[in-house]
N, C-alpha and C. Protein backbone atom coordinates (compact mmCIF):
# COMPACT_ATOMS: atom_id res chain seq x y z
N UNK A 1 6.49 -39.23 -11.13
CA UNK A 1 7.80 -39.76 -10.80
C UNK A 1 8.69 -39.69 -12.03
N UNK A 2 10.23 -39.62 -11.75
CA UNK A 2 11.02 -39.66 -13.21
C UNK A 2 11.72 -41.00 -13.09
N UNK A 3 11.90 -41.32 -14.15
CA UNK A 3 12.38 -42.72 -14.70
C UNK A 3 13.34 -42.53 -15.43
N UNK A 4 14.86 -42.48 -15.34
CA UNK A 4 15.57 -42.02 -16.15
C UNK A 4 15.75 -42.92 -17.31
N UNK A 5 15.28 -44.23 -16.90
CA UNK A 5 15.66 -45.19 -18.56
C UNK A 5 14.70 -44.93 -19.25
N UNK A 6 13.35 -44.28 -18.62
CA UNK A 6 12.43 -43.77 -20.17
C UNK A 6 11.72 -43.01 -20.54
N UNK A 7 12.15 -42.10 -19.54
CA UNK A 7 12.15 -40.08 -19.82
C UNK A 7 12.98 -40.09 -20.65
N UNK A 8 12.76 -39.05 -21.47
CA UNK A 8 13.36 -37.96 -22.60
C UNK A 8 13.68 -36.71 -21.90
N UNK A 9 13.46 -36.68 -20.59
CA UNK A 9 13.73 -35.20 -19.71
C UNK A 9 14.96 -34.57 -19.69
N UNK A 10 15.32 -33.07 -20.17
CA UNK A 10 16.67 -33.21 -19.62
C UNK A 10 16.72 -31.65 -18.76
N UNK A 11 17.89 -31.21 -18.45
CA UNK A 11 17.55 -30.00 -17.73
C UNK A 11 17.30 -28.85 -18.02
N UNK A 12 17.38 -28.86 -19.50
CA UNK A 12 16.49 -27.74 -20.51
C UNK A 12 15.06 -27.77 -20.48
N UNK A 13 14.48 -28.44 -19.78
CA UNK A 13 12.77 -28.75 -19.66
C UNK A 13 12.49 -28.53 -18.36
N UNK A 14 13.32 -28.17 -17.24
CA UNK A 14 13.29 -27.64 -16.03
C UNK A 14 11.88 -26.76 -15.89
N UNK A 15 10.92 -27.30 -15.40
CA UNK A 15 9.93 -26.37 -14.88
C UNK A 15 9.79 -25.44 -13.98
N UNK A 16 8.91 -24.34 -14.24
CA UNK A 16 9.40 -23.11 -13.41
C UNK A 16 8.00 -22.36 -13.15
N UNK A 17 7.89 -21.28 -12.24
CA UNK A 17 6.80 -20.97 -12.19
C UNK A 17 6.67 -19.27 -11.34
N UNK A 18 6.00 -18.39 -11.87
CA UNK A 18 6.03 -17.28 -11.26
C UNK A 18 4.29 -16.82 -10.59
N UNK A 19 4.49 -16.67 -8.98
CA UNK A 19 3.03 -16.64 -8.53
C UNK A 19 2.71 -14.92 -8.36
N UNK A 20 2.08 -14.94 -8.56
CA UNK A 20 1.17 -13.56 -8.26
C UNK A 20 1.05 -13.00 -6.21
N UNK A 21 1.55 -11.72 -6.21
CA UNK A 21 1.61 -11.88 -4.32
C UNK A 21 0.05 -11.73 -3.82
N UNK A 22 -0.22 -12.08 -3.34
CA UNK A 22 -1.90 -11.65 -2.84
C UNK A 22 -1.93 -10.45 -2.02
N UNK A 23 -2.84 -9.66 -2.39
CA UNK A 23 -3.40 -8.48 -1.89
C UNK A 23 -3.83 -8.70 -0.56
N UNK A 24 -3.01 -8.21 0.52
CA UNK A 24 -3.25 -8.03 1.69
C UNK A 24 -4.70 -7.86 2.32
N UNK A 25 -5.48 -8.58 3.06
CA UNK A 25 -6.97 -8.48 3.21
C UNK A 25 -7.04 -7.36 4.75
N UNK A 26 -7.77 -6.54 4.38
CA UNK A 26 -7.60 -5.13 4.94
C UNK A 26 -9.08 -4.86 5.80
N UNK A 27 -9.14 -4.49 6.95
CA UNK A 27 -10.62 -4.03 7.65
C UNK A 27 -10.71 -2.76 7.30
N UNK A 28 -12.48 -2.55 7.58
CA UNK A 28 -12.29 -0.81 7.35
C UNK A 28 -11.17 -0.19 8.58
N UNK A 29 -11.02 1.37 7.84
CA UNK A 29 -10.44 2.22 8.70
C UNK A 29 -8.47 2.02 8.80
N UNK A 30 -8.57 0.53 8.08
CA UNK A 30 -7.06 0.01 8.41
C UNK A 30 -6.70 1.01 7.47
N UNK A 31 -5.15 1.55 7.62
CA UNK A 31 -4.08 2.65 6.69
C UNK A 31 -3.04 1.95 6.56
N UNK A 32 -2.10 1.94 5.10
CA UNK A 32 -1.34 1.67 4.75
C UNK A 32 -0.41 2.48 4.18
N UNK A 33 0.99 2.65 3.49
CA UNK A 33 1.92 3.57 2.73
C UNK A 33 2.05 2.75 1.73
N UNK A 34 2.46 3.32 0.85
CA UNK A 34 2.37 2.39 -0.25
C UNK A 34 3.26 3.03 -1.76
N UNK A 35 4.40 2.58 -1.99
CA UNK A 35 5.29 3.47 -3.01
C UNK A 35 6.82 4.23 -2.31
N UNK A 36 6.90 4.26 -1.62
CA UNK A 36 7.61 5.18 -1.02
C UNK A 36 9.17 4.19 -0.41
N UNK A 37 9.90 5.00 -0.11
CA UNK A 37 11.34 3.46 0.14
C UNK A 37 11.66 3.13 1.21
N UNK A 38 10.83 3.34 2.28
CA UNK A 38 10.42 1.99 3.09
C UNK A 38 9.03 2.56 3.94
N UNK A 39 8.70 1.02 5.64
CA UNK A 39 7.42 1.67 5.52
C UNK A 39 7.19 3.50 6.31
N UNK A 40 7.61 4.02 6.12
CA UNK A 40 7.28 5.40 7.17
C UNK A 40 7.16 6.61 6.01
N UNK A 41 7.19 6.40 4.56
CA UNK A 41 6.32 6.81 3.37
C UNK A 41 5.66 6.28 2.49
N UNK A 42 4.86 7.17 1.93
CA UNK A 42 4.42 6.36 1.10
C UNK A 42 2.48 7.44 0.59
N UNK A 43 2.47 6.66 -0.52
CA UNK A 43 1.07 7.28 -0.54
C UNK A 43 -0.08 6.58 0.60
N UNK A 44 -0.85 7.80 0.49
CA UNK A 44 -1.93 6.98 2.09
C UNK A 44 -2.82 6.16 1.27
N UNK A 45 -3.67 5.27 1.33
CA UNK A 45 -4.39 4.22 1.12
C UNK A 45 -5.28 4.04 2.79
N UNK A 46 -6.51 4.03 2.31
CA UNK A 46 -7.48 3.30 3.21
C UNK A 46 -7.94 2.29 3.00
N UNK A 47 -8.64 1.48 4.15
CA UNK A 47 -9.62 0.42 3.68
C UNK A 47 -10.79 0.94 4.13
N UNK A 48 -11.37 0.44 2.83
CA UNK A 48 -13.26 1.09 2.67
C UNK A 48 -13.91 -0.02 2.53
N UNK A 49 -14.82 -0.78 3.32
CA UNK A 49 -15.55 -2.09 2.60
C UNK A 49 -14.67 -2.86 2.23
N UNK A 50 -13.59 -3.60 2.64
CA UNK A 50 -12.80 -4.42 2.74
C UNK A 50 -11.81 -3.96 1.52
N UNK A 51 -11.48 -3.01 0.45
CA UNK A 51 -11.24 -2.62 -0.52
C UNK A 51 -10.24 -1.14 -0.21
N UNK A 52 -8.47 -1.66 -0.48
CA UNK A 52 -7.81 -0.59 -0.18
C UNK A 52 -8.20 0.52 -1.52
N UNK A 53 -8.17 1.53 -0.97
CA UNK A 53 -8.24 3.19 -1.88
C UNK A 53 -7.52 4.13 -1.80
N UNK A 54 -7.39 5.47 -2.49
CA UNK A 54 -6.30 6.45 -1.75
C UNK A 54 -7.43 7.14 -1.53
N UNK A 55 -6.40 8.41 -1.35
CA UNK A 55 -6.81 9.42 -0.76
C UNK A 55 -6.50 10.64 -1.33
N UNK A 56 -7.82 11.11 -1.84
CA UNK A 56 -7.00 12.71 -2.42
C UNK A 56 -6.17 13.89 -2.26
N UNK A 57 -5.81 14.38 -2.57
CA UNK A 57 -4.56 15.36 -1.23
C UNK A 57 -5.59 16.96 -1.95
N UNK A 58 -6.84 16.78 -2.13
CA UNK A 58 -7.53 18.17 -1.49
C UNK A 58 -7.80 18.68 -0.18
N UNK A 59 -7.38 19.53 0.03
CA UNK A 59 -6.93 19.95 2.06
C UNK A 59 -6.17 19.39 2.74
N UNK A 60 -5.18 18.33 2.13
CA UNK A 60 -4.16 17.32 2.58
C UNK A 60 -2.99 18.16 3.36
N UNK A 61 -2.83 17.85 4.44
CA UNK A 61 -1.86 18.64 5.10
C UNK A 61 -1.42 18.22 6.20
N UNK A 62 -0.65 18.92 7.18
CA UNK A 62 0.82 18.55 8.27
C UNK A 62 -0.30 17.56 9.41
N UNK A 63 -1.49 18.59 9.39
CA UNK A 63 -2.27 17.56 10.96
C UNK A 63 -2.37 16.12 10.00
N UNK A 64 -3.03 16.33 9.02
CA UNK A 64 -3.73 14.99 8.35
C UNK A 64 -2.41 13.98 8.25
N UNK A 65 -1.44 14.46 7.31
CA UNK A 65 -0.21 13.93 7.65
C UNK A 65 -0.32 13.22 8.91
N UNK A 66 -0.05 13.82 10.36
CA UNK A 66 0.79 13.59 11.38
C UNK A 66 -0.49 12.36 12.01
N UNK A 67 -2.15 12.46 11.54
CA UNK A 67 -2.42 11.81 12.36
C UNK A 67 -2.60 10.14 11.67
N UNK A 68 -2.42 10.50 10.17
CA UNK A 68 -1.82 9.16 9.39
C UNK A 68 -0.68 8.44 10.16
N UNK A 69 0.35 9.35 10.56
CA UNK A 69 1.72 8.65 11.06
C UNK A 69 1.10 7.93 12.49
N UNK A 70 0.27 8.95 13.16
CA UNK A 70 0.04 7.93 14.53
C UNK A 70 -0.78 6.78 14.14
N UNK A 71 -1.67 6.56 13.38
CA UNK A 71 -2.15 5.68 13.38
C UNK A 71 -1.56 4.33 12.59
N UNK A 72 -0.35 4.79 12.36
CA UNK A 72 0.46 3.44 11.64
C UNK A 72 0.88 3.40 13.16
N UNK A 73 1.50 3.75 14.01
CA UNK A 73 2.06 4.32 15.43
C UNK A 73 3.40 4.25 14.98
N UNK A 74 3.58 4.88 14.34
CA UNK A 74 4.85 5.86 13.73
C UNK A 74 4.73 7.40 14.21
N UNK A 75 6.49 7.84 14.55
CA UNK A 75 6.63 9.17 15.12
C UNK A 75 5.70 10.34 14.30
N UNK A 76 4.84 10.73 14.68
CA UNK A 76 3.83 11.86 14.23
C UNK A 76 4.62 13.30 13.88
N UNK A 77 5.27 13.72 15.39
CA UNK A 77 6.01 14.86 15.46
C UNK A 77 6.71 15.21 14.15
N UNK A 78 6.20 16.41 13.40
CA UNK A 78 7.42 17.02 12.55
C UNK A 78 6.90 15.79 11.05
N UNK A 79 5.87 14.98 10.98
CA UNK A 79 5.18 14.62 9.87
C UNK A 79 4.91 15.38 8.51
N UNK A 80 5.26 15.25 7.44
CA UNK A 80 5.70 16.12 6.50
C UNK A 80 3.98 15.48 5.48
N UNK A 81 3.94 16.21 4.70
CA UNK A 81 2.53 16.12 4.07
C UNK A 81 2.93 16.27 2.38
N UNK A 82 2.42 15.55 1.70
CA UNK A 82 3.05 15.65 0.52
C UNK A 82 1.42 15.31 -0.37
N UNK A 83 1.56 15.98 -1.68
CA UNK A 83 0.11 15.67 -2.69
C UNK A 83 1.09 15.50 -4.40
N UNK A 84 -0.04 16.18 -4.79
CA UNK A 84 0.25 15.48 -6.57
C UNK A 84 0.31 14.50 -6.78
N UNK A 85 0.43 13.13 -6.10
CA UNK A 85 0.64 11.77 -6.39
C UNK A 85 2.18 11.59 -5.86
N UNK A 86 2.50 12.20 -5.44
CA UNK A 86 4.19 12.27 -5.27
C UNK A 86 5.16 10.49 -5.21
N UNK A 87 4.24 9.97 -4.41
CA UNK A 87 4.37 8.62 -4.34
C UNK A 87 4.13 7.40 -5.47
N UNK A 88 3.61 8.07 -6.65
CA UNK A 88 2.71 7.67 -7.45
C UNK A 88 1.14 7.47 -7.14
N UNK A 89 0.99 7.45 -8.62
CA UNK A 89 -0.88 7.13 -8.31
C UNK A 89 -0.99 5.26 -7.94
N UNK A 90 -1.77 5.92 -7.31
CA UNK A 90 -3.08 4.58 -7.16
C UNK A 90 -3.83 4.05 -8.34
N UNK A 91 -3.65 2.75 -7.80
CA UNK A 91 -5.40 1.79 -8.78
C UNK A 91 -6.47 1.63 -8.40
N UNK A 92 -6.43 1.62 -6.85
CA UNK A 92 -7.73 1.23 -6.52
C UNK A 92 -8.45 2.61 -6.41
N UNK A 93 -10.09 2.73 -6.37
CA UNK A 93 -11.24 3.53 -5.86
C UNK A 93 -10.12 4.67 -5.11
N UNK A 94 -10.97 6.12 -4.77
CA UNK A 94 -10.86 7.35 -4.66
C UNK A 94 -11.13 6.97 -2.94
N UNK A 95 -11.17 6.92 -2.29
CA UNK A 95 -12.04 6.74 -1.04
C UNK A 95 -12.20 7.78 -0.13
N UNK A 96 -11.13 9.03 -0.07
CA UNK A 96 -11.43 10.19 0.89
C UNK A 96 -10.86 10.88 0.40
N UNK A 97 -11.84 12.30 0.65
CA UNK A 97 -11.26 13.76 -0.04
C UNK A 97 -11.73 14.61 0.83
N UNK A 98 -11.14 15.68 0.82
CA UNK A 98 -11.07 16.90 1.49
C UNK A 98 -11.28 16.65 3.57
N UNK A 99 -10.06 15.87 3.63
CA UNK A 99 -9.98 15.33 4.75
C UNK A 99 -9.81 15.76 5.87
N UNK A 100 -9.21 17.13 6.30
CA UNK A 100 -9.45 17.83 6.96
C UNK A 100 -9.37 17.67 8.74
N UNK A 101 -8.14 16.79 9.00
CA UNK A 101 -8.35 16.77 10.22
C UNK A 101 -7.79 17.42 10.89
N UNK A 102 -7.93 17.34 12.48
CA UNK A 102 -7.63 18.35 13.26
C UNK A 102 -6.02 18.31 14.11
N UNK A 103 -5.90 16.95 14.06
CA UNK A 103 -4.39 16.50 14.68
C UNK A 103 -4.62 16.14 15.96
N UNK A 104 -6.08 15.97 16.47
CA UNK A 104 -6.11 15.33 17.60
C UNK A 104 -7.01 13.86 17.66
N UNK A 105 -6.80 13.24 16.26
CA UNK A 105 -7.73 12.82 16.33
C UNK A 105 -6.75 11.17 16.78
């Protein structure tokens, strides 16, 4: 409680505080974007063992792209595929490489 007749407080001693955001708790298989300027890019990220990861962009391409977009259930059609980190790199674990899908999946 404050007591103004015998606090020394003044509003230069104003307490303040900055929290840390918590890391979204993720199932396997769940996909995220992540970097990109808003959500419909972004680098891909999986969850592996409860633990988001990326994804390498060896064989990374338009199907793999398009079936990332459906499974956010974002428009697939005309899904553009991007590598090098374009989005920036990742911190977490490596989790899939040479991914290779077919676009029907």
């Amino acid at each position: 409680s404050y007591d103004p007749d015998t606090s020394d407080c003044s509003h230069f001693e104003d307490a303040g505080v900055m929290c840390l955001e918590l890391e979204p708790e993720c199932n396997n298989t769940d996909i995220r974007l992540v970097g990109g300027n808003d959500y419909t890019e972004g680098r891909v990220e999986v969850c592996v063992d409860g633990v988001w990861g990326t994804v390498c962009d060896d064989l990374w391409g338009v199907d793999d792209a398009a079936v990332a977009c459906k499974k956010l259930g974002l428009e697939y059609t005309g899904a553009v595929a991007y590598g090098s980190a374009y989005f920036g790199v990742g911190s977490g674990p490596i989790v899939l490489d040479n991914v290779g899908c077919t676009g029907n999946e």
